[in-house]
PDB file of N, CA and C in Angstrom:
ATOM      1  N   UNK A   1      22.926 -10.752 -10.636  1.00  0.00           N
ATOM      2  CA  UNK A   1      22.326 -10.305 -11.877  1.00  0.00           C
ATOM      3  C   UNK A   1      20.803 -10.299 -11.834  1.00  0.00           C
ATOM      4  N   UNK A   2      20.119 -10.318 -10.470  1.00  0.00           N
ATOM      5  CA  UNK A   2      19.089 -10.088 -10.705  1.00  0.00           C
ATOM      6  C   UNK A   2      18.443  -9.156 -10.793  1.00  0.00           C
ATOM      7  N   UNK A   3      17.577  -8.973 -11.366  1.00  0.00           N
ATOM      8  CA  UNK A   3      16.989  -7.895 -11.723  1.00  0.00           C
ATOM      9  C   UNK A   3      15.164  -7.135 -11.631  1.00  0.00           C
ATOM     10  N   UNK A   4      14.710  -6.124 -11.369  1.00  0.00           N
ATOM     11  CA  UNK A   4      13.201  -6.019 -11.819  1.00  0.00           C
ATOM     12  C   UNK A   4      12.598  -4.810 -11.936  1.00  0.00           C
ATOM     13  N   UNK A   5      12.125  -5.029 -13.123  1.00  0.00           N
ATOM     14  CA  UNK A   5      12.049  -3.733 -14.092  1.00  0.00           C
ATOM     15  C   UNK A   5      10.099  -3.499 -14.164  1.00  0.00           C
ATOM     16  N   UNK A   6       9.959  -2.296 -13.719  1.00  0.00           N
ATOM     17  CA  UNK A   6       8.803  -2.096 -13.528  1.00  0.00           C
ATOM     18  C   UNK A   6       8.302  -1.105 -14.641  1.00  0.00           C
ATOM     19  N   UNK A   7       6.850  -1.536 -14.506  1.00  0.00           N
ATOM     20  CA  UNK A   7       5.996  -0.909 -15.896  1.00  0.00           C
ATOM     21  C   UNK A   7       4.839  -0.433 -15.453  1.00  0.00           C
ATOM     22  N   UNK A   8       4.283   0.266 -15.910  1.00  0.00           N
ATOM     23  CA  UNK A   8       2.650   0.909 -15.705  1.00  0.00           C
ATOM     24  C   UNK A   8       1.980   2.196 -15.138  1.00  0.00           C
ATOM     25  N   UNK A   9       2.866   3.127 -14.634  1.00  0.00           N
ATOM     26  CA  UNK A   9       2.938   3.837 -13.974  1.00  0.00           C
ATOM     27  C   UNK A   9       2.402   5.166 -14.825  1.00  0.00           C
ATOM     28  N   UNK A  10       2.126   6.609 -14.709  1.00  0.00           N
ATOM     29  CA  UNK A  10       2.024   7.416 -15.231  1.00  0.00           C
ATOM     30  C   UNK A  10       0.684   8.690 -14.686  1.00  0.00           C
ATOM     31  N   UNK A  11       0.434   9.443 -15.559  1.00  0.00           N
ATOM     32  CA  UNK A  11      -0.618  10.400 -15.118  1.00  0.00           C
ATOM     33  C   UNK A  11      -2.143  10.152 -15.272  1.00  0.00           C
ATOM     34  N   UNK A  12      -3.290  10.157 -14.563  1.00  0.00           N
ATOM     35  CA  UNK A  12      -4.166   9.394 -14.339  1.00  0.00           C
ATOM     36  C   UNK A  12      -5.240  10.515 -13.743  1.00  0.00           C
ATOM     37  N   UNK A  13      -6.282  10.958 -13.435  1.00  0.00           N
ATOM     38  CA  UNK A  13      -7.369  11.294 -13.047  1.00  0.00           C
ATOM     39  C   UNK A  13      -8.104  10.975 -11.880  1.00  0.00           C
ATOM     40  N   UNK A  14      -8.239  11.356 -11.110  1.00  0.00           N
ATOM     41  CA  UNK A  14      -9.198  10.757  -9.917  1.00  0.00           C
ATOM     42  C   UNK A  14     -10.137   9.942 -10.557  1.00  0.00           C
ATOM     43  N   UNK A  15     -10.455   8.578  -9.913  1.00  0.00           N
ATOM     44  CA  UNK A  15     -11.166   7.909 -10.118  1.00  0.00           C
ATOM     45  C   UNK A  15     -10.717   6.968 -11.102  1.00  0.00           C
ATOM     46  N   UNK A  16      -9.123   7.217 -11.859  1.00  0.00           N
ATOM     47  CA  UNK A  16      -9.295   6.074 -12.823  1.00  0.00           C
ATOM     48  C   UNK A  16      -8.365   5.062 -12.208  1.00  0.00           C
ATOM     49  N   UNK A  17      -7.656   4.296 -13.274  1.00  0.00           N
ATOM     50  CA  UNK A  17      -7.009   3.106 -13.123  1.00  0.00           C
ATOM     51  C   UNK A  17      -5.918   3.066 -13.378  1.00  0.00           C
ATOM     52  N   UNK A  18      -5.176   2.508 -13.150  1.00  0.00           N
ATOM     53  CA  UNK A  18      -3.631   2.031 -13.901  1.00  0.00           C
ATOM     54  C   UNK A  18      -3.358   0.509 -13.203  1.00  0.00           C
ATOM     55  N   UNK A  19      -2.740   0.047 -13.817  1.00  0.00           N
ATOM     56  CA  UNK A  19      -1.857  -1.774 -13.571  1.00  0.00           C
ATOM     57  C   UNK A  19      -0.657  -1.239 -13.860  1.00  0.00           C
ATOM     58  N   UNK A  20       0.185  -1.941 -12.733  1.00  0.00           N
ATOM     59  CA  UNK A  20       1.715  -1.989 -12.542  1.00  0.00           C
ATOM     60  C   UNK A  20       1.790  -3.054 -12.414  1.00  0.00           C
ATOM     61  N   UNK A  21       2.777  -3.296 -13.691  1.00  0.00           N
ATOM     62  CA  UNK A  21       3.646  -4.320 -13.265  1.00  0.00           C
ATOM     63  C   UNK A  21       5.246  -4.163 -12.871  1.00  0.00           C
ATOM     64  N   UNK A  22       5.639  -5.690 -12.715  1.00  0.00           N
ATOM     65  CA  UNK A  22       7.328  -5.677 -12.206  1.00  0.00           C
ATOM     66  C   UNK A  22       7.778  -7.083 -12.433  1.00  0.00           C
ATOM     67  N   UNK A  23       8.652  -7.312 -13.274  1.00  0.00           N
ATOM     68  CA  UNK A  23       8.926  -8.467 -13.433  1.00  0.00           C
ATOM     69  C   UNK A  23      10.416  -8.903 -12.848  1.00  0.00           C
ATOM     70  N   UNK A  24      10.982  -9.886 -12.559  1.00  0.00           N
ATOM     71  CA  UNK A  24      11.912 -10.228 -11.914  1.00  0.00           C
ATOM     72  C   UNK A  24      12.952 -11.010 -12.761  1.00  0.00           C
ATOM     73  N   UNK A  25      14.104 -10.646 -12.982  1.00  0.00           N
ATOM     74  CA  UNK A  25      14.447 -11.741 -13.778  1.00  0.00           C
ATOM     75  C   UNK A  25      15.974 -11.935 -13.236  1.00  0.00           C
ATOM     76  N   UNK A  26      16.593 -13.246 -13.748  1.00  0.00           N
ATOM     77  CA  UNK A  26      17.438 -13.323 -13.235  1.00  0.00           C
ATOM     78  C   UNK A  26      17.942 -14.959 -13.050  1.00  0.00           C
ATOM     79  N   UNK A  27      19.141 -15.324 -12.516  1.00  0.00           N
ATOM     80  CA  UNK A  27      19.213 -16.767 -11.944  1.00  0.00           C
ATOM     81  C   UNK A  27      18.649 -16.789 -10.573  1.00  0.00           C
ATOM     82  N   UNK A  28      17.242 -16.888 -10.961  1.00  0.00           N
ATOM     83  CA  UNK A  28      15.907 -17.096  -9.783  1.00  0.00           C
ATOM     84  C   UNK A  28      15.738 -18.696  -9.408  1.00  0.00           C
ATOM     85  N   UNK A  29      16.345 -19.384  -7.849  1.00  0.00           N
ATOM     86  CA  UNK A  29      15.335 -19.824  -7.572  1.00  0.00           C
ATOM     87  C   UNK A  29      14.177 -20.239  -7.080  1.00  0.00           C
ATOM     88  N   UNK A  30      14.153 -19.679  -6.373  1.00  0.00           N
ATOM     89  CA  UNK A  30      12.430 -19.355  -5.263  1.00  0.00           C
ATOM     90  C   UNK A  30      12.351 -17.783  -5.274  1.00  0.00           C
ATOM     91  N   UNK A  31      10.949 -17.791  -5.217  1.00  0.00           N
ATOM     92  CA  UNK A  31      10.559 -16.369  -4.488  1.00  0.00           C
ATOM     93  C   UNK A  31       9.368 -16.571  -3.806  1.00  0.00           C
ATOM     94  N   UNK A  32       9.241 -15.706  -2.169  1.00  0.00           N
ATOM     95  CA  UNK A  32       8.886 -16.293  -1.221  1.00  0.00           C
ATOM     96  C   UNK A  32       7.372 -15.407  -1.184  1.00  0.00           C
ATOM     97  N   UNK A  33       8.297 -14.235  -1.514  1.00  0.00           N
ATOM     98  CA  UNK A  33       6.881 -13.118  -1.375  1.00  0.00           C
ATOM     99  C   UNK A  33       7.136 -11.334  -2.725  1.00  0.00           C
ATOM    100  N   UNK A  34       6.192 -11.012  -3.014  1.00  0.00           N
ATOM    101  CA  UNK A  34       6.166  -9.723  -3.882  1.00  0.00           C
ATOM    102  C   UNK A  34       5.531  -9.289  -3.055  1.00  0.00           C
ATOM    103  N   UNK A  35       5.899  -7.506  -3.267  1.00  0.00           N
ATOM    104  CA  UNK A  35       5.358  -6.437  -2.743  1.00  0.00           C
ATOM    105  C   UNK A  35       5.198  -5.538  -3.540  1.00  0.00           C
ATOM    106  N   UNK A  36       4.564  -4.007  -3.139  1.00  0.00           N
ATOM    107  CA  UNK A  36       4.636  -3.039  -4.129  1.00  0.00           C
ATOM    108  C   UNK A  36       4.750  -1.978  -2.672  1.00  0.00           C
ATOM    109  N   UNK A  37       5.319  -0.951  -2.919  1.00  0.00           N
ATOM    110  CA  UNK A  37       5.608   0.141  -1.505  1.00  0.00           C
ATOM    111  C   UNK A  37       5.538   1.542  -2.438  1.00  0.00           C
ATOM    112  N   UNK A  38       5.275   2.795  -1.579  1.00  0.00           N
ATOM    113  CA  UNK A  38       5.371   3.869  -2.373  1.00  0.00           C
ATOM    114  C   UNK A  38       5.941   4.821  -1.441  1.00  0.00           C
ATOM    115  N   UNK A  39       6.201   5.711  -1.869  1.00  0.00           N
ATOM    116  CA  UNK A  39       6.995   6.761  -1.221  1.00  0.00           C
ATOM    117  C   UNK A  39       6.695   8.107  -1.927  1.00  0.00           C
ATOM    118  N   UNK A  40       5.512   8.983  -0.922  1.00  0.00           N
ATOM    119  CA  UNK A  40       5.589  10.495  -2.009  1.00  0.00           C
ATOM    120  C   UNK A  40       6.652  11.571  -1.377  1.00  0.00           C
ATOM    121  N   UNK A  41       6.879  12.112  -1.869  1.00  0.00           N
ATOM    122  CA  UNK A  41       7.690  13.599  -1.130  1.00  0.00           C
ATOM    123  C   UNK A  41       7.611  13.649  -0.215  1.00  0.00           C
ATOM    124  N   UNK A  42       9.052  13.965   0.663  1.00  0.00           N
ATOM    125  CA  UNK A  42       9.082  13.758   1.688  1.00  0.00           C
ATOM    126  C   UNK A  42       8.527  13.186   3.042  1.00  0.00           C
ATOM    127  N   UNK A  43       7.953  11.949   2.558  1.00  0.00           N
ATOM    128  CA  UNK A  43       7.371  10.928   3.075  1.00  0.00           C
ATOM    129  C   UNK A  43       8.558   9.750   3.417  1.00  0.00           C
ATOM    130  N   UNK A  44       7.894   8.653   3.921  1.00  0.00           N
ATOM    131  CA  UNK A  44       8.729   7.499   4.236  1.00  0.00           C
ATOM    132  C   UNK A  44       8.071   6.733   3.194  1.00  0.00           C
ATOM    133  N   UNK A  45       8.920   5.190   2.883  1.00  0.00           N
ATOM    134  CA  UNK A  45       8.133   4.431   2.391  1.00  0.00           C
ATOM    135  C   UNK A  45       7.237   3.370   2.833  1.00  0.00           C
ATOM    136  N   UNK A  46       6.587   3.304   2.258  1.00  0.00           N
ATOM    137  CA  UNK A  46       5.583   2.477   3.211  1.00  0.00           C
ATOM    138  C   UNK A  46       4.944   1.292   2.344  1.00  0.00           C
ATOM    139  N   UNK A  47       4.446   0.351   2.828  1.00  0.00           N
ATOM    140  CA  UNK A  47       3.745  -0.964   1.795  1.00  0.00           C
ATOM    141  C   UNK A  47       2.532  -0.630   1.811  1.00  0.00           C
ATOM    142  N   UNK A  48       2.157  -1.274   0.463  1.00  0.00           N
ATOM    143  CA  UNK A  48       1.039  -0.976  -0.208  1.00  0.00           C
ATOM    144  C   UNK A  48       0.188  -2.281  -0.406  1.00  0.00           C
ATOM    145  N   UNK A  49       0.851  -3.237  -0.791  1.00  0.00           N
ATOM    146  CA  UNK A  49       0.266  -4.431  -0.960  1.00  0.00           C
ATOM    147  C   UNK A  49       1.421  -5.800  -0.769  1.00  0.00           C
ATOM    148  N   UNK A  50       1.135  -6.326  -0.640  1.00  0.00           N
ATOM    149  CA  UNK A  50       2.309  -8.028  -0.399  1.00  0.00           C
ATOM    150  C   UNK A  50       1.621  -9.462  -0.802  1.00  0.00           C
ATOM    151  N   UNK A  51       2.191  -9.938  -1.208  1.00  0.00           N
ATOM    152  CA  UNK A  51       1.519 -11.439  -1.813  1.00  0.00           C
ATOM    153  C   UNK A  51       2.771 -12.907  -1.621  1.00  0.00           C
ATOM    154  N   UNK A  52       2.188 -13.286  -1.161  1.00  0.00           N
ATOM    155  CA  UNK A  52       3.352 -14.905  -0.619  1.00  0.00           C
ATOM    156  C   UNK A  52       2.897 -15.060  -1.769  1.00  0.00           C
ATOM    157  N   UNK A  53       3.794 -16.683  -2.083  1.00  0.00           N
ATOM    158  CA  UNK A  53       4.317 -17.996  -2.919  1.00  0.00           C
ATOM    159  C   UNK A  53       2.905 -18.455  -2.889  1.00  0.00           C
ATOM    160  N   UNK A  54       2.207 -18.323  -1.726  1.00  0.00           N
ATOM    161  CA  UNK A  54       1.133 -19.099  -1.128  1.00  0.00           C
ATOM    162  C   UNK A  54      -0.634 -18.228  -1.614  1.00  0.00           C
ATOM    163  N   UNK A  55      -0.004 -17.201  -2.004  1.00  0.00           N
ATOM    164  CA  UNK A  55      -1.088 -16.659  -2.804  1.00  0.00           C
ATOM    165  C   UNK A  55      -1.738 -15.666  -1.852  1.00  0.00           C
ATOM    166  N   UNK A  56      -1.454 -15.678  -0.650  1.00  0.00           N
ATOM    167  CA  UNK A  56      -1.982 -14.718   0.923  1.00  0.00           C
ATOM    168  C   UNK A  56      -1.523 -13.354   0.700  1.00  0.00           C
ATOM    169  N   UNK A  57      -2.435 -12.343   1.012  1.00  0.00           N
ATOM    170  CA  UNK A  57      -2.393 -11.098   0.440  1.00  0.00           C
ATOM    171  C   UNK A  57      -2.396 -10.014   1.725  1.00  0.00           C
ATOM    172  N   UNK A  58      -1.983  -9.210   1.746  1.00  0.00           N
ATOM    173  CA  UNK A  58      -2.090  -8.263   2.680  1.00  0.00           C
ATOM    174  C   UNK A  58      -1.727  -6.671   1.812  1.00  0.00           C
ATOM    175  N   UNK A  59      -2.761  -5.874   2.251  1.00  0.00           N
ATOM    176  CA  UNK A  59      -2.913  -4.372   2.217  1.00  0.00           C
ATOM    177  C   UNK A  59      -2.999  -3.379   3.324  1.00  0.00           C
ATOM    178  N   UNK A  60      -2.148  -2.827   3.056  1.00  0.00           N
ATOM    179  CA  UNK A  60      -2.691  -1.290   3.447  1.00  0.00           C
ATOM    180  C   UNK A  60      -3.909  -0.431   3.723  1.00  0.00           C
ATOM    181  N   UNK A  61      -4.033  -0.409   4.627  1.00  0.00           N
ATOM    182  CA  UNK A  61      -6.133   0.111   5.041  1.00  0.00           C
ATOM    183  C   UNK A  61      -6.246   1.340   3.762  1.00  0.00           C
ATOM    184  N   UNK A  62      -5.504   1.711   3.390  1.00  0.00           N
ATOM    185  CA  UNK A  62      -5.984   3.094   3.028  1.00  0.00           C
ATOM    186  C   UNK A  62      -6.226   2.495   1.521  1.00  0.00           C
ATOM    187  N   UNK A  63      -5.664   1.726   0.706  1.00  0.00           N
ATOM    188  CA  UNK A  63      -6.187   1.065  -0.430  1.00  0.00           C
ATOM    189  C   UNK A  63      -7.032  -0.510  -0.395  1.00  0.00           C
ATOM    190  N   UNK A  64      -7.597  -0.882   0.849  1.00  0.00           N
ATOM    191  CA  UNK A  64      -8.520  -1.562   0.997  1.00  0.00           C
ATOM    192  C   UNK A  64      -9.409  -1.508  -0.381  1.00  0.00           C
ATOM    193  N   UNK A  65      -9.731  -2.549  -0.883  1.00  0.00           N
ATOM    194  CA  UNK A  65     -11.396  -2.559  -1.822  1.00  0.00           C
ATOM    195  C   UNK A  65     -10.959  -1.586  -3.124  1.00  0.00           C
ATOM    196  N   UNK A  66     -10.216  -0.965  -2.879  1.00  0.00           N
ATOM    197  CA  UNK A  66      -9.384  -0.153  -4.475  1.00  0.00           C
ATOM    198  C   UNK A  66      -8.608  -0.997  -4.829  1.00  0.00           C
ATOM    199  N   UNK A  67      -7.347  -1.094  -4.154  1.00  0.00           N
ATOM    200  CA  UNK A  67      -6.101  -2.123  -5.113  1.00  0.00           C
ATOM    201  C   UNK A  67      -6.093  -3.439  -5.052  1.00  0.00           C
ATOM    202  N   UNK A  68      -5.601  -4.700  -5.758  1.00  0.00           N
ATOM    203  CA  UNK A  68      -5.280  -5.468  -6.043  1.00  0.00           C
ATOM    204  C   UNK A  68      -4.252  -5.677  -6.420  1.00  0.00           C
ATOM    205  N   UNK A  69      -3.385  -6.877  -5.793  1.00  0.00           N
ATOM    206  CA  UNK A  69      -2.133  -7.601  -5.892  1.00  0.00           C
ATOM    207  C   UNK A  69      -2.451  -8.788  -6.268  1.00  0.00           C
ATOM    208  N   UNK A  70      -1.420  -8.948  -7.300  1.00  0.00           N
ATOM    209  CA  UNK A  70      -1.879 -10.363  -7.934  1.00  0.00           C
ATOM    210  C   UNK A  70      -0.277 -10.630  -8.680  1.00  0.00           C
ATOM    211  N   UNK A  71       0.000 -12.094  -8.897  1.00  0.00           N
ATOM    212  CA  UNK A  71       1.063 -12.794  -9.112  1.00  0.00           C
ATOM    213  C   UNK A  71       0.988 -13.809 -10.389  1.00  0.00           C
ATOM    214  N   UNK A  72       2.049 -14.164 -11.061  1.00  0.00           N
ATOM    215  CA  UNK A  72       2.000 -14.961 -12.105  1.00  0.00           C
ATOM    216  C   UNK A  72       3.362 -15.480 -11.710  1.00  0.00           C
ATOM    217  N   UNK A  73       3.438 -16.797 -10.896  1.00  0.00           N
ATOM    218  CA  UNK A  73       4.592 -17.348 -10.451  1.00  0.00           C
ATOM    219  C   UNK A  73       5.792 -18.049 -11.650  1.00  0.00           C
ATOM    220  N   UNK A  74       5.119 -18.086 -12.686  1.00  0.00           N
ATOM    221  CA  UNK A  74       5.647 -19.033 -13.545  1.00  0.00           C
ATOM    222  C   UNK A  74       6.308 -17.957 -14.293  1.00  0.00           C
ATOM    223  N   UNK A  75       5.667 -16.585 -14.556  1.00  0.00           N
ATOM    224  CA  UNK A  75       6.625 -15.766 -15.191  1.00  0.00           C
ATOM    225  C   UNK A  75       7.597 -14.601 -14.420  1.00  0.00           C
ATOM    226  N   UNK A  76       7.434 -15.219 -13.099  1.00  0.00           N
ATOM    227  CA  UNK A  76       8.223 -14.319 -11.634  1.00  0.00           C
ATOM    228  C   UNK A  76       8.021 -12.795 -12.051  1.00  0.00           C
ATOM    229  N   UNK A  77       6.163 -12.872 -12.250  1.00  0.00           N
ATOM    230  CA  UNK A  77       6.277 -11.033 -12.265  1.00  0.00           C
ATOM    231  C   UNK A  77       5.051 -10.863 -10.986  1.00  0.00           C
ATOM    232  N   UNK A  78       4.402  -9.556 -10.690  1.00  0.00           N
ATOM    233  CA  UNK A  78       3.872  -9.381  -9.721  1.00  0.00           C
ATOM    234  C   UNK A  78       2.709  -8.271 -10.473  1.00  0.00           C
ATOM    235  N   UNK A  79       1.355  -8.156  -9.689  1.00  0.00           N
ATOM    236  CA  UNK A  79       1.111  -6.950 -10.432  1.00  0.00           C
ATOM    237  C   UNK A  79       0.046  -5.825  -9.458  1.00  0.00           C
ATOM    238  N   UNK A  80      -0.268  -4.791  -9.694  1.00  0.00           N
ATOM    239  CA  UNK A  80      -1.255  -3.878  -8.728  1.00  0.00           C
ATOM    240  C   UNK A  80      -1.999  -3.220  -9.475  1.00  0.00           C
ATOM    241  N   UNK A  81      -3.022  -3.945  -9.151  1.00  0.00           N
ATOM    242  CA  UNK A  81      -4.142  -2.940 -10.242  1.00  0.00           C
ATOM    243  C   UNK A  81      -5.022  -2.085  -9.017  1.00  0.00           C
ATOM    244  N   UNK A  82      -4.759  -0.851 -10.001  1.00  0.00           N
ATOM    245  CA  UNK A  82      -5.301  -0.033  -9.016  1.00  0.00           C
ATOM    246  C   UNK A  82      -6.271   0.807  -9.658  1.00  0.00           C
ATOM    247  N   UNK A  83      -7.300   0.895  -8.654  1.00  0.00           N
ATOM    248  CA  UNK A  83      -8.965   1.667  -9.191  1.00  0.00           C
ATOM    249  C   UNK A  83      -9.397   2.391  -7.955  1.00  0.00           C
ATOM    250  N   UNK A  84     -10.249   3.119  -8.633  1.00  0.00           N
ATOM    251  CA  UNK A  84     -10.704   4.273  -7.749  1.00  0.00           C
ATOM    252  C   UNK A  84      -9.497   5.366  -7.430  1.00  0.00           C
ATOM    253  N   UNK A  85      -8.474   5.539  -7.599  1.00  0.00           N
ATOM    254  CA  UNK A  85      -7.458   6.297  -7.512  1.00  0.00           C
ATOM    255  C   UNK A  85      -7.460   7.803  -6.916  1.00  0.00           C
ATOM    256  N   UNK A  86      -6.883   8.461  -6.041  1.00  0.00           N
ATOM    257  CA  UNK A  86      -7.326   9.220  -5.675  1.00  0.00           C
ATOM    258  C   UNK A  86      -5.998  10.069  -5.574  1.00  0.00           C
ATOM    259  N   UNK A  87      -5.932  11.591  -5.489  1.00  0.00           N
ATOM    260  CA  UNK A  87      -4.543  12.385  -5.398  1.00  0.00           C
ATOM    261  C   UNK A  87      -4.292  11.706  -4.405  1.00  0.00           C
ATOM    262  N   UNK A  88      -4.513  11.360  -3.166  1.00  0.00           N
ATOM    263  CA  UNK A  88      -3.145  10.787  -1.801  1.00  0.00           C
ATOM    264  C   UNK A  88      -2.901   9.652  -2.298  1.00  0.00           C
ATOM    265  N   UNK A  89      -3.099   9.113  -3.323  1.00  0.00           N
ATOM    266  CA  UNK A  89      -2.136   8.062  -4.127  1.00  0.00           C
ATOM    267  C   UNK A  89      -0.906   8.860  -4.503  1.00  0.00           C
ATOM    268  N   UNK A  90      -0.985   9.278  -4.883  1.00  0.00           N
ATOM    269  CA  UNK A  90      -0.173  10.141  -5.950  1.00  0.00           C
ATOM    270  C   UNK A  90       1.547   9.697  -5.002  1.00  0.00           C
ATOM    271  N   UNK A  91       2.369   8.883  -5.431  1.00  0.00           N
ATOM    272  CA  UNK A  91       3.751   8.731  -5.014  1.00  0.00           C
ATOM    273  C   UNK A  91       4.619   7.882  -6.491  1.00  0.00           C
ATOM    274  N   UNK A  92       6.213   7.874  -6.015  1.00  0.00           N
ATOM    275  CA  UNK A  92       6.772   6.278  -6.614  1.00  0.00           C
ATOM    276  C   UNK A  92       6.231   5.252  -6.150  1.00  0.00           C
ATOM    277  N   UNK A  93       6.182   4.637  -6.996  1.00  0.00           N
ATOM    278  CA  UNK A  93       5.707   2.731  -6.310  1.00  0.00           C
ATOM    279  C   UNK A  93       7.176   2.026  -6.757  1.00  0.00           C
ATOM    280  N   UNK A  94       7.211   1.512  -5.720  1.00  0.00           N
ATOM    281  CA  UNK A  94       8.069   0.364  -5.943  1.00  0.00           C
ATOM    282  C   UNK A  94       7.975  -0.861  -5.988  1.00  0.00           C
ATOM    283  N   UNK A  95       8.384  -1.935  -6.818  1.00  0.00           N
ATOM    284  CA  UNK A  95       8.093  -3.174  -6.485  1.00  0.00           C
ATOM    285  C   UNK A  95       9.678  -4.207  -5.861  1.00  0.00           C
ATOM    286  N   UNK A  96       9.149  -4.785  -4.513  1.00  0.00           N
ATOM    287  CA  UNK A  96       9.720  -5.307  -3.917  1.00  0.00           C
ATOM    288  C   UNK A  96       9.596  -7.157  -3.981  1.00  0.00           C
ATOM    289  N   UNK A  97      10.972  -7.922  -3.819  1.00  0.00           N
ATOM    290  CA  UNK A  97      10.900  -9.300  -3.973  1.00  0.00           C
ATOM    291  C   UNK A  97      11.511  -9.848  -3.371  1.00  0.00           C
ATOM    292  N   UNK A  98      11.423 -11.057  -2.602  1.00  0.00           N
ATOM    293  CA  UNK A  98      12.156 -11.389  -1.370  1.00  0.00           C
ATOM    294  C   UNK A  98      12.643 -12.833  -2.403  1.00  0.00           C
ATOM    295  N   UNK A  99      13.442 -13.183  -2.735  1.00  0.00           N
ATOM    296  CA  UNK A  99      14.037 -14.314  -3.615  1.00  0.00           C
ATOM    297  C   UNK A  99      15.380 -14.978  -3.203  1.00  0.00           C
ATOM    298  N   UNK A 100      15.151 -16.542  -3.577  1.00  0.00           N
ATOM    299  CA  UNK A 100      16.367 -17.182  -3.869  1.00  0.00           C
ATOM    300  C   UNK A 100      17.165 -17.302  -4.936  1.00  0.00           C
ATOM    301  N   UNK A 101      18.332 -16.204  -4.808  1.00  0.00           N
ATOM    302  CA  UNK A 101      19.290 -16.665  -6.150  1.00  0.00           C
ATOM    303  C   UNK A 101      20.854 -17.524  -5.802  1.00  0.00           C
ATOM    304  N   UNK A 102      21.394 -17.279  -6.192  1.00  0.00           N
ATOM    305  CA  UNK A 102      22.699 -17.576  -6.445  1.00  0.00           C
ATOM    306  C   UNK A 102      23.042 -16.664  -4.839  1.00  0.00           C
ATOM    307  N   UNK A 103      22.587 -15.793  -5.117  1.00  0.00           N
ATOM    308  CA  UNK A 103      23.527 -15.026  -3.838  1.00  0.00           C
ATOM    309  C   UNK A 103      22.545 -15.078  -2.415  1.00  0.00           C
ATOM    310  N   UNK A 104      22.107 -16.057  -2.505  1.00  0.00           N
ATOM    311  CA  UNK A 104      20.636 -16.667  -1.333  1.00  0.00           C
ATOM    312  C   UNK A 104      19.500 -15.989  -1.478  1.00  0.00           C
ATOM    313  N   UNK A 105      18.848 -16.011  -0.128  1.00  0.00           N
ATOM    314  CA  UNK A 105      18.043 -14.889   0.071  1.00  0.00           C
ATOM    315  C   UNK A 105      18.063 -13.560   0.690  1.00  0.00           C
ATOM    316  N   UNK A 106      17.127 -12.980  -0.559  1.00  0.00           N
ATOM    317  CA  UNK A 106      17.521 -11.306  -0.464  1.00  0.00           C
ATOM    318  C   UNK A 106      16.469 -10.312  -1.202  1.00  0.00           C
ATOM    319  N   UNK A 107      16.628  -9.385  -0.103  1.00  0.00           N
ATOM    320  CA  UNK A 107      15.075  -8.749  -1.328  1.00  0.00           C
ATOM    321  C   UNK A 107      16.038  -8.071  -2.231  1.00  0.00           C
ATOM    322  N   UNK A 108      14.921  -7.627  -3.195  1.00  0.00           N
ATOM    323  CA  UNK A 108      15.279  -6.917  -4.427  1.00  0.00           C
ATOM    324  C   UNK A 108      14.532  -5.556  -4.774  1.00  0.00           C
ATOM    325  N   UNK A 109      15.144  -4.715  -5.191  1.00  0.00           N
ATOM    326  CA  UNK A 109      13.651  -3.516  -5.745  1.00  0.00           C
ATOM    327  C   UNK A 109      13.886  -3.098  -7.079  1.00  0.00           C
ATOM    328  N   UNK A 110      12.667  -2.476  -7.482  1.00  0.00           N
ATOM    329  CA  UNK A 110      12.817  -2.153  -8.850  1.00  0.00           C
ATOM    330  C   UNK A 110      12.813  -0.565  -8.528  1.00  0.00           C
ATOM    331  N   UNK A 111      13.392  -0.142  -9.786  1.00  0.00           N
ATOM    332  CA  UNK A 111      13.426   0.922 -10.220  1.00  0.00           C
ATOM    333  C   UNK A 111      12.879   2.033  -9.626  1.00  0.00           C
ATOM    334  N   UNK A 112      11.142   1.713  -9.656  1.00  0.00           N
ATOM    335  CA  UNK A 112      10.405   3.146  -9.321  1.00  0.00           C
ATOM    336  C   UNK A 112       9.649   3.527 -10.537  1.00  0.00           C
ATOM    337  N   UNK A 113       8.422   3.776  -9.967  1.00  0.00           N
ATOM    338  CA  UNK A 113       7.668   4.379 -11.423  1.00  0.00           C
ATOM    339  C   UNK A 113       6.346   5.031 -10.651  1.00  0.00           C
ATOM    340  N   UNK A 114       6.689   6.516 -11.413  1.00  0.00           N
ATOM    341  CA  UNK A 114       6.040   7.657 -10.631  1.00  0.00           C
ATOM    342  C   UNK A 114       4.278   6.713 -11.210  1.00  0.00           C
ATOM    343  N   UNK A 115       3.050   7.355 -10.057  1.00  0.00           N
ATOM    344  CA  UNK A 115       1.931   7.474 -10.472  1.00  0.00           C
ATOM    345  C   UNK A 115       1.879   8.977  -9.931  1.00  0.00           C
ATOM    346  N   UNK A 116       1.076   9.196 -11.118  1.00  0.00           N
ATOM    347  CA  UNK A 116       0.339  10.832 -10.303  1.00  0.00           C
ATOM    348  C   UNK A 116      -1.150  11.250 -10.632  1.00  0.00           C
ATOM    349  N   UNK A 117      -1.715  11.220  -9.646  1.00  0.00           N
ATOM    350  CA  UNK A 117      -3.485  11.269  -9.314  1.00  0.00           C
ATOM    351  C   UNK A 117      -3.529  12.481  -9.492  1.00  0.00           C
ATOM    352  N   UNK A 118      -4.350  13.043 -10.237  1.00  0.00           N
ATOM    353  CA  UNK A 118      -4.892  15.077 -10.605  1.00  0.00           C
ATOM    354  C   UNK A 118      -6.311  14.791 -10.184  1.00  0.00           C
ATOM    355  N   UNK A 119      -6.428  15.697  -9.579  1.00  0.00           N
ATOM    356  CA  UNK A 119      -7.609  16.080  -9.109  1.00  0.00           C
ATOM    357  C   UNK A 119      -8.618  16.707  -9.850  1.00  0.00           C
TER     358      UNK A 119
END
């Protein structure tokens, strides 16, 4: 029954912003690491950002110094704020969770929530 339902996503302008979130819910008990991955048309998916338990962050060169990943452990959500935005953003994002439930460990994904960068 776990679950994670993502928010923030939508149509945006070169150069602006949006925050995604993704929250996790569920009979949670650990989670080890959050991610966020995107996938545009006929593309693969690929990671975008990742954040351990431990607060250690890793990106993607191509959103270097633009995005931010950031975590709120206590409310098991994750988040990506993203600036400077540019059309080769433009995909689904997904948010990914590597967690202990009931059914061990196992990642999880959410939904999907289009961004789209206009030029």
């Amino acid at each position: 029954q776990v679950q994670l339902v993502e928010s923030g996503g939508g149509l945006v302008q070169a150069g602006g912003s949006l925050r995604l979130s993704c929250a996790a819910s569920g009979s949670i008990f650990s989670i080890a690491t959050m991610g966020w991955y995107r996938q545009a048309p006929g593309k693969q998916r690929d990671l975008v950002a990742a954040i351990t338990s431990g607060g250690s962050t890793n990106y993607a060169d191509s959103v270097k110094g633009r995005f931010t990943i950031s975590r709120d452990t206590a409310k098991n959500t994750v988040y990506l704020q993203m600036n400077s935005l540019k059309p080769e953003d433009t995909a689904v994002y997904y948010c990914n969770v590597y967690l202990w439930s009931t059914q061990g460990w196992k990642n999880y994904w959410g939904q999907g929530t289009q961004v789209t960068v206009s030029s």
